[in-house]
PDB file of N, CA and C in Angstrom:
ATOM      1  N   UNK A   1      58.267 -25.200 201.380  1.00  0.00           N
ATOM      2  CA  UNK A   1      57.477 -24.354 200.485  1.00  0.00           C
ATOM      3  C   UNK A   1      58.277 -23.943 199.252  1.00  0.00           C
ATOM      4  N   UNK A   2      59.817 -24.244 198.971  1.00  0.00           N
ATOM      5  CA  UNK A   2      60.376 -24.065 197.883  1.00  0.00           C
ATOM      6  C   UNK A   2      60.182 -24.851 196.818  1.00  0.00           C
ATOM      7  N   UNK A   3      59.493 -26.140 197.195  1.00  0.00           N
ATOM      8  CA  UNK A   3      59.491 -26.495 196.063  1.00  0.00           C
ATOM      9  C   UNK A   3      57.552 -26.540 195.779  1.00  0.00           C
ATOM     10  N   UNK A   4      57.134 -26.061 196.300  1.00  0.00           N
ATOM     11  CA  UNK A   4      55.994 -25.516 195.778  1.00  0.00           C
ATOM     12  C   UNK A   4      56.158 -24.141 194.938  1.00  0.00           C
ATOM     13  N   UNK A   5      56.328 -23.047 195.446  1.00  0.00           N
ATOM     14  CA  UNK A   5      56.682 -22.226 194.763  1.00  0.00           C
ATOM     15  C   UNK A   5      57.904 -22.448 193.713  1.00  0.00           C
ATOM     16  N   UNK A   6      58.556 -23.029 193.107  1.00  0.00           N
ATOM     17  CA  UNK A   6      59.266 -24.228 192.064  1.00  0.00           C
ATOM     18  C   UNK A   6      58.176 -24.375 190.990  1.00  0.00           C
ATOM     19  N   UNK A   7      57.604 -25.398 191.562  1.00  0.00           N
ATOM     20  CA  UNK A   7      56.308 -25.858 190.700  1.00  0.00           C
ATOM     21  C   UNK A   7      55.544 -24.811 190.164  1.00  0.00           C
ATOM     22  N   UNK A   8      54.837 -23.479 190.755  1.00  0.00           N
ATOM     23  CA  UNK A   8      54.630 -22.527 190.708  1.00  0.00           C
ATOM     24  C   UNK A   8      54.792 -21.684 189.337  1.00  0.00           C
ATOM     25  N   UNK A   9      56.142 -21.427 189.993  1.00  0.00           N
ATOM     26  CA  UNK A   9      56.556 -20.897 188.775  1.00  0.00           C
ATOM     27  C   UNK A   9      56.940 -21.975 187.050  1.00  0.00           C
ATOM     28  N   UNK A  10      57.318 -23.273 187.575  1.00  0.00           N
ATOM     29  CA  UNK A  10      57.219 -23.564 186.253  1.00  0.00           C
ATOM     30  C   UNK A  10      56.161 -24.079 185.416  1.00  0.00           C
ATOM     31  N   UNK A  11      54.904 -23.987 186.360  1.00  0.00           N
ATOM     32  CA  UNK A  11      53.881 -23.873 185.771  1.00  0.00           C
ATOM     33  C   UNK A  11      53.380 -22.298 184.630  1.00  0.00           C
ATOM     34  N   UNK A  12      53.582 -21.670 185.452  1.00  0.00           N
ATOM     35  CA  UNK A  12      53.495 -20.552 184.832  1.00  0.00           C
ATOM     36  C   UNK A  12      54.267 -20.081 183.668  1.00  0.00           C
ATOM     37  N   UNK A  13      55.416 -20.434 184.063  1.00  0.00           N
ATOM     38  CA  UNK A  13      56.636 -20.193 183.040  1.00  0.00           C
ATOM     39  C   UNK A  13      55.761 -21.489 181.423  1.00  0.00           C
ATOM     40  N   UNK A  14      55.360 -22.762 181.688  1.00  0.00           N
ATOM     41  CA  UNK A  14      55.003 -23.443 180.772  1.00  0.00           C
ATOM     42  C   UNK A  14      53.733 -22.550 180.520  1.00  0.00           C
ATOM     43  N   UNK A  15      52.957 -21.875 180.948  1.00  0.00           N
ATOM     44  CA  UNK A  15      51.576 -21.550 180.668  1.00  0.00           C
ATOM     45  C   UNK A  15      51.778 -20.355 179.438  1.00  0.00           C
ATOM     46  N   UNK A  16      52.730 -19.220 180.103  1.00  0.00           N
ATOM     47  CA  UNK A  16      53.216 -18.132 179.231  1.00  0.00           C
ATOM     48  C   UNK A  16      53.606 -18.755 177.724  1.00  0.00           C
ATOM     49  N   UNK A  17      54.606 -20.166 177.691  1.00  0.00           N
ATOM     50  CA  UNK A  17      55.287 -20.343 176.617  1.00  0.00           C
ATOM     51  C   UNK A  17      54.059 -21.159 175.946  1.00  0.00           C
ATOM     52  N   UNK A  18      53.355 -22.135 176.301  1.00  0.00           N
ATOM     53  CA  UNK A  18      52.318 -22.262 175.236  1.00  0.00           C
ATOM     54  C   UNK A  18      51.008 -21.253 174.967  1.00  0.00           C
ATOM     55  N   UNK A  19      51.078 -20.076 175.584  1.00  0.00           N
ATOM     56  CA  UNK A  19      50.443 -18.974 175.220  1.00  0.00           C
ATOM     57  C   UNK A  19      51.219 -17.855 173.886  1.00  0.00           C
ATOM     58  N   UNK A  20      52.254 -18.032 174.065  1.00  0.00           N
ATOM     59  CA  UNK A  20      53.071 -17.009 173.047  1.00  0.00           C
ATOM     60  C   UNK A  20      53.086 -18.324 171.831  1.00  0.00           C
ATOM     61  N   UNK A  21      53.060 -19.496 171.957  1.00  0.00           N
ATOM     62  CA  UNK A  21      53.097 -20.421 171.051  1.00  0.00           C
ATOM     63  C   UNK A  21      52.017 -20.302 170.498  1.00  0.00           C
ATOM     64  N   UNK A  22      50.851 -20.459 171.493  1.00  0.00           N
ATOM     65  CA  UNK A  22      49.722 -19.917 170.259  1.00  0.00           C
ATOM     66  C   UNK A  22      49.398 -18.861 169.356  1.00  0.00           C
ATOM     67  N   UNK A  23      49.991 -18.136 169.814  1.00  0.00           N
ATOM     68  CA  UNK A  23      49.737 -15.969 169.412  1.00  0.00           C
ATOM     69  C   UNK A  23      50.639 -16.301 167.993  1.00  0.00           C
ATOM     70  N   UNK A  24      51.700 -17.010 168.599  1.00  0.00           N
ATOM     71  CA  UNK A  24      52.825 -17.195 167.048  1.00  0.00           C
ATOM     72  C   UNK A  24      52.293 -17.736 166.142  1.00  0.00           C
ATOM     73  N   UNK A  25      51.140 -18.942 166.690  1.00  0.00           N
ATOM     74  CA  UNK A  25      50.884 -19.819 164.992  1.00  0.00           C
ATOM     75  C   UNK A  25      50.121 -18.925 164.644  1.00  0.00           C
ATOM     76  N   UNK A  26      48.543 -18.336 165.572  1.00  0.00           N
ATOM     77  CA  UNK A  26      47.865 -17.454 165.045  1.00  0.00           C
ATOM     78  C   UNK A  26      48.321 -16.571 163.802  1.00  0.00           C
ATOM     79  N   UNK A  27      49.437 -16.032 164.412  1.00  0.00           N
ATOM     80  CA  UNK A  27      49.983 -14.768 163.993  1.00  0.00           C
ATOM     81  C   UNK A  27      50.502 -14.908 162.680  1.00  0.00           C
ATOM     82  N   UNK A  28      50.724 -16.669 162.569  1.00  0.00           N
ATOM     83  CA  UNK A  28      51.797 -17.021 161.082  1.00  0.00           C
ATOM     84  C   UNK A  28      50.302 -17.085 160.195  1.00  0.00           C
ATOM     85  N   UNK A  29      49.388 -18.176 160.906  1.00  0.00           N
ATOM     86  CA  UNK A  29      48.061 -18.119 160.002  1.00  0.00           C
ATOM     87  C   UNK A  29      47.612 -16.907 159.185  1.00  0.00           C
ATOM     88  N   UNK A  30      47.634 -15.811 160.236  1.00  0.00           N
ATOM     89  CA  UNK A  30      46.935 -14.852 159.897  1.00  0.00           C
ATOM     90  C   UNK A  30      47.503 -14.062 159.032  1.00  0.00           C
ATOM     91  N   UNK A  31      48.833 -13.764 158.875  1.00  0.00           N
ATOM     92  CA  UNK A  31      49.964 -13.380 157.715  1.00  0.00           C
ATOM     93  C   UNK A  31      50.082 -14.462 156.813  1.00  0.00           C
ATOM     94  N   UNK A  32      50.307 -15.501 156.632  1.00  0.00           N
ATOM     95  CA  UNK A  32      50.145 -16.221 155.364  1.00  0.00           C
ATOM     96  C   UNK A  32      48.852 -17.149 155.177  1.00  0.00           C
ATOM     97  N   UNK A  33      47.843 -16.965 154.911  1.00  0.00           N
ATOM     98  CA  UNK A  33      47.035 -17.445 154.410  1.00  0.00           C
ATOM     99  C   UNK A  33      47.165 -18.952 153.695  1.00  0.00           C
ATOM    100  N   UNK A  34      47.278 -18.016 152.309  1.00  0.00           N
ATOM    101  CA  UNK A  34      47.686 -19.176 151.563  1.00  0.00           C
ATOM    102  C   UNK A  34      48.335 -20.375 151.900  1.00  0.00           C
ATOM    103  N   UNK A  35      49.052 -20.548 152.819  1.00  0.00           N
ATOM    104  CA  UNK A  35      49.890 -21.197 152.860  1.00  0.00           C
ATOM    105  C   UNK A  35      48.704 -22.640 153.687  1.00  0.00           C
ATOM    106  N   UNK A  36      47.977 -22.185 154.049  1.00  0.00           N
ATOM    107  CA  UNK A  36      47.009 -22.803 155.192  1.00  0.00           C
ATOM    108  C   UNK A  36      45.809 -23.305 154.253  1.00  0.00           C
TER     109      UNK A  36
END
């Protein structure tokens, strides 16, 4: 079961980081405009 819970977490761990990846581009969009 360790390496389920393994998987587990680096699922999650990948889920968080392309979640804050999105919030970031959002976040650049939404502060520079123009640039977009």
């Amino acid at each position: 079961w360790i390496s389920l819970v393994t998987a587990l977490l680096g699922l999650s761990w990948a889920l968080v980081l392309g979640l804050s990846a999105v919030l970031g581009l959002l976040l650049l969009r939404w502060q520079f405009p123009a640039h977009y």
